[in-house]
C-alpha atoms as a PDB file:
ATOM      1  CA  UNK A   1      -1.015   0.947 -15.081  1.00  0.00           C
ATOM      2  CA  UNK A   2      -0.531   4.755 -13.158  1.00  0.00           C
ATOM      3  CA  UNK A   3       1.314   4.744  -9.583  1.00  0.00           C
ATOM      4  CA  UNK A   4      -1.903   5.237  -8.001  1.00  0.00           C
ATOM      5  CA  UNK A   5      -3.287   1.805  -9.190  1.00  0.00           C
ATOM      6  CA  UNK A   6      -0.310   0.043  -8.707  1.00  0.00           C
ATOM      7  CA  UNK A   7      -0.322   1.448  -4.924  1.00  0.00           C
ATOM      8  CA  UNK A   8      -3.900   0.719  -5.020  1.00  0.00           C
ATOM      9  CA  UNK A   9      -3.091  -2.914  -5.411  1.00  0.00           C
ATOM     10  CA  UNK A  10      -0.485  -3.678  -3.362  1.00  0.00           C
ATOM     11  CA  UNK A  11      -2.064  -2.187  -0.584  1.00  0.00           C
ATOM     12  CA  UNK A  12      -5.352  -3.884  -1.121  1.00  0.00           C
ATOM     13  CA  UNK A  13      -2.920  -7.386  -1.228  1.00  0.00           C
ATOM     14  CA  UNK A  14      -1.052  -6.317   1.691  1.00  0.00           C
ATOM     15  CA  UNK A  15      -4.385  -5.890   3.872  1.00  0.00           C
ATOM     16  CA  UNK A  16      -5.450  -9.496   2.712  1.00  0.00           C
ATOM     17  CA  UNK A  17      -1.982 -10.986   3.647  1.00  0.00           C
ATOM     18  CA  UNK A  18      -1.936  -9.020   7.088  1.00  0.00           C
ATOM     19  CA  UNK A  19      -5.756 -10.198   7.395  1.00  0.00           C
ATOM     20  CA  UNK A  20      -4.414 -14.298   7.061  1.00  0.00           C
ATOM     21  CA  UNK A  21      -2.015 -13.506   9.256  1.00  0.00           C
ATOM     22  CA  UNK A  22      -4.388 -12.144  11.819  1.00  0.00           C
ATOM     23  CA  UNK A  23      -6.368 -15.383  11.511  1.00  0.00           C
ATOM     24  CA  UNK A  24      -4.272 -18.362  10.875  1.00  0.00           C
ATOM     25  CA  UNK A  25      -0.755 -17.590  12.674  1.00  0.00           C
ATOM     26  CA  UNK A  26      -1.159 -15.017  15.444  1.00  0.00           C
ATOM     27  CA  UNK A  27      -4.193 -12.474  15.951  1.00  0.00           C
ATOM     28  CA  UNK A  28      -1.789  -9.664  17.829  1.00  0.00           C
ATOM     29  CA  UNK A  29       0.661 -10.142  15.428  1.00  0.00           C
ATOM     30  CA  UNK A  30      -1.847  -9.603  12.142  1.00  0.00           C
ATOM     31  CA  UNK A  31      -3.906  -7.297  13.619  1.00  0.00           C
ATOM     32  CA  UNK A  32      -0.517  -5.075  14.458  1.00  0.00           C
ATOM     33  CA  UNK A  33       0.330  -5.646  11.014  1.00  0.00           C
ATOM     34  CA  UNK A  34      -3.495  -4.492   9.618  1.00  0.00           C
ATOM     35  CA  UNK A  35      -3.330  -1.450  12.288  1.00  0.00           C
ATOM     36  CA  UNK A  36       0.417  -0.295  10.475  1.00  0.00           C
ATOM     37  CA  UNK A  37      -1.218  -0.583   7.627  1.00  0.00           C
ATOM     38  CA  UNK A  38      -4.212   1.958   8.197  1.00  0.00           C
ATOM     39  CA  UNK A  39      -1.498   4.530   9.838  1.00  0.00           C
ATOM     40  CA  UNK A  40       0.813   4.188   6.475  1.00  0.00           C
ATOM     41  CA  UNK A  41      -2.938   4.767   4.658  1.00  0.00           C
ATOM     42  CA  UNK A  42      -3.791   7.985   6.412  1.00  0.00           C
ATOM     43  CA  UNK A  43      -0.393   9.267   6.103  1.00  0.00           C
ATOM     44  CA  UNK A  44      -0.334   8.778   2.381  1.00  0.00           C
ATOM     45  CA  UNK A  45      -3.679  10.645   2.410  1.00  0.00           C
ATOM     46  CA  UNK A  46      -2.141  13.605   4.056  1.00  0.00           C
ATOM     47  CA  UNK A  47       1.080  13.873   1.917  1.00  0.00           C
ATOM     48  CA  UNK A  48       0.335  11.943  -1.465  1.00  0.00           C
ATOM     49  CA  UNK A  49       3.455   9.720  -1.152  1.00  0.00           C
ATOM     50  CA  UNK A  50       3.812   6.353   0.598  1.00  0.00           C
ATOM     51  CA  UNK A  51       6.953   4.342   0.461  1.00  0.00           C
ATOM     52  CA  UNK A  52       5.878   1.564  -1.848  1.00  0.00           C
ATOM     53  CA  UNK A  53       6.191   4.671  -4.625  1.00  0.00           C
ATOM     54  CA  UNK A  54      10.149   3.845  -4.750  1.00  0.00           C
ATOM     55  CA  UNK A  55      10.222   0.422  -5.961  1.00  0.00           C
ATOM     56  CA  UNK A  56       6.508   1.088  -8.026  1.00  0.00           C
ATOM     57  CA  UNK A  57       9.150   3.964  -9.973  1.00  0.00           C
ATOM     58  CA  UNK A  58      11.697   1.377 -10.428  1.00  0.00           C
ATOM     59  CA  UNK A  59       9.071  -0.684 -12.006  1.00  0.00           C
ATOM     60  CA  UNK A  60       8.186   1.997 -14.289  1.00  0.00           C
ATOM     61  CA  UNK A  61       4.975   3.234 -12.971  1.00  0.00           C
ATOM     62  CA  UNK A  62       4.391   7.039 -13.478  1.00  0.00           C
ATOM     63  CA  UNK A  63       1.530   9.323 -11.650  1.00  0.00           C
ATOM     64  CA  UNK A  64      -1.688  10.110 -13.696  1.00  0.00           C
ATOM     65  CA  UNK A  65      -0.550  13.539 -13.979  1.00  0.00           C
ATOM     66  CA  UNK A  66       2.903  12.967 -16.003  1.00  0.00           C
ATOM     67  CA  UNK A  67       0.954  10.648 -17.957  1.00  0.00           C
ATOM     68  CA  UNK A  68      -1.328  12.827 -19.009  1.00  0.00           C
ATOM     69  CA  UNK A  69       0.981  15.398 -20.365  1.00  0.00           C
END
């Protein structure tokens, strides 16, 4: 699995948990959560890097690009 995917996924389960949240525990709270989550999304969009890439390269993970080579 590339960085990218691995990013891919934990974002896609973090929206899902954030998304429970929102409807079993508090609806503020979740939807907060859910709205954090879009601003961390178009940030990564702007400069390719989003936190979760530190412990996904302690894990191993590597970018499609150094894989390639």
């Amino acid at each position: 699995m590339c960085l990218e995917k691995g990013r891919a996924l934990g974002q896609g389960i973090m929206i899902l948990i954030f998304g429970a949240i929102a409807l079993l525990v508090s609806q503020p709270v979740g939807l907060g959560l859910v709205g954090f989550m879009g601003v961390m999304k178009l940030q990564e969009s702007v400069t390719d890097w989003c936190p979760s890439d530190l412990v996904l390269k302690r894990l191993g993970l590597k970018k499609k690009a150094e894989i390639a080579r």
